[in-house]
Protein backbone atom coordinates (compact mmCIF):
# COMPACT_ATOMS: atom_id res chain seq x y z
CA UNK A 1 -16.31 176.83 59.74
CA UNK A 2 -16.07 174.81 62.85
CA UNK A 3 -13.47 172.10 60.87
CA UNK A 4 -11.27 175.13 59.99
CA UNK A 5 -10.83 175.46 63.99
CA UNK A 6 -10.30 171.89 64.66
CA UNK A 7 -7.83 171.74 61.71
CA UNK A 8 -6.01 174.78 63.51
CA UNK A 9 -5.89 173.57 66.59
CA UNK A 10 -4.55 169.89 65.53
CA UNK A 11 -1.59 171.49 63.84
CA UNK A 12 -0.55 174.14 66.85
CA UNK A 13 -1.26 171.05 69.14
CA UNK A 14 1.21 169.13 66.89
CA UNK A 15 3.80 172.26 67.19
CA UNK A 16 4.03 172.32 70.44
CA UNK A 17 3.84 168.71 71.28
CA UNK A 18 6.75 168.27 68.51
CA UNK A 19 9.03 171.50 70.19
CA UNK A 20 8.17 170.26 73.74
CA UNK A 21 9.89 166.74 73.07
CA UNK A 22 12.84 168.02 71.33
CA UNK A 23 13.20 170.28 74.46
CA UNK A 24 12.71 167.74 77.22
CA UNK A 25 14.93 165.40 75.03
CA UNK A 26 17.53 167.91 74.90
CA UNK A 27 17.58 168.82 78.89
CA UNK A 28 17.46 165.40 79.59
CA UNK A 29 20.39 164.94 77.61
CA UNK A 30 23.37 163.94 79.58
CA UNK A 31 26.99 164.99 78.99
CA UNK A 32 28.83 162.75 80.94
CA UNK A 33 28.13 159.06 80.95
CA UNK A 34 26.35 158.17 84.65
CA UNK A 35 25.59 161.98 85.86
CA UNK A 36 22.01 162.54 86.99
CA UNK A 37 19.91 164.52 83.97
CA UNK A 38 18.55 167.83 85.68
CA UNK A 39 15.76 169.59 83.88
CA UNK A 40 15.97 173.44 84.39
CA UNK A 41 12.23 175.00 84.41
CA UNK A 42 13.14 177.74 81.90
CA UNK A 43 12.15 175.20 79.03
CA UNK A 44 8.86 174.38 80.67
CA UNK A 45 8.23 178.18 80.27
CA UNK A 46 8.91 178.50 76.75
CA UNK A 47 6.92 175.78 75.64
CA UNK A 48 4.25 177.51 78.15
CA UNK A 49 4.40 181.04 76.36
CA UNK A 50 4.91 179.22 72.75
CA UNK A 51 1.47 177.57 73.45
CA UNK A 52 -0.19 180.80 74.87
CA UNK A 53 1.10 182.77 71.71
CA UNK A 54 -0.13 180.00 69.35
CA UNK A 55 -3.36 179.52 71.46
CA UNK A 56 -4.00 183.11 71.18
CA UNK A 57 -2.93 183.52 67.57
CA UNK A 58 -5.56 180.12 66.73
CA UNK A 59 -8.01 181.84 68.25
CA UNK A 60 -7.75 186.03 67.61
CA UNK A 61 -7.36 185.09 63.74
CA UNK A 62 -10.39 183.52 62.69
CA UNK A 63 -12.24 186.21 65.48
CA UNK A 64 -10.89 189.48 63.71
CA UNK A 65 -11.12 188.09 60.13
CA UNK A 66 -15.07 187.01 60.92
CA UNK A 67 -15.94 190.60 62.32
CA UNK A 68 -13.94 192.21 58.97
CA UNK A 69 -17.37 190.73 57.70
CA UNK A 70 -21.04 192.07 57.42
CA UNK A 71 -23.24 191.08 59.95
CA UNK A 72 -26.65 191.60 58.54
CA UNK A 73 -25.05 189.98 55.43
CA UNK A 74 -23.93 186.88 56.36
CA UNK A 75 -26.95 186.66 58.45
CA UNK A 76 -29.47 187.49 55.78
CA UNK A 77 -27.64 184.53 53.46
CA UNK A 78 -28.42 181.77 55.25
């Protein structure tokens, strides 16, 4: 069960590292040739509330779908 996690977490890891550099790529982006590249902090909080919501998601998921299931059961099995 515990490789399931790590899995998860490599991929949402992956996400966000993959969406944060196409966002700091884009604000650092210059439009004319020799202007200073200003980075606004409004992309800094997306990527912050995209990794919260996938965090979140990564970890509520397995959690809800592992208390769907019978205690005493899965206990007993093992």
């Amino acid at each position: 069960m515990a490789v399931i996690y790590v899995i998860t977490a490599a991929i949402l890891a992956l996400v966000i590292i993959v969406a944060s550099s196409v966002i700091i790529a884009a604000g650092l982006s210059t439009a004319v040739p020799g202007a200073t590249a200003t980075i606004d902090a409004m992309p800094g909080l997306i990527i912050a509330g995209i990794g919260c919501a996938l965090i979140l998601l990564a970890t509520l998921v397995p959690t809800l779908v592992g208390l769907r299931r019978d205690v005493m059961r899965t206990l007993s099995s093992e």
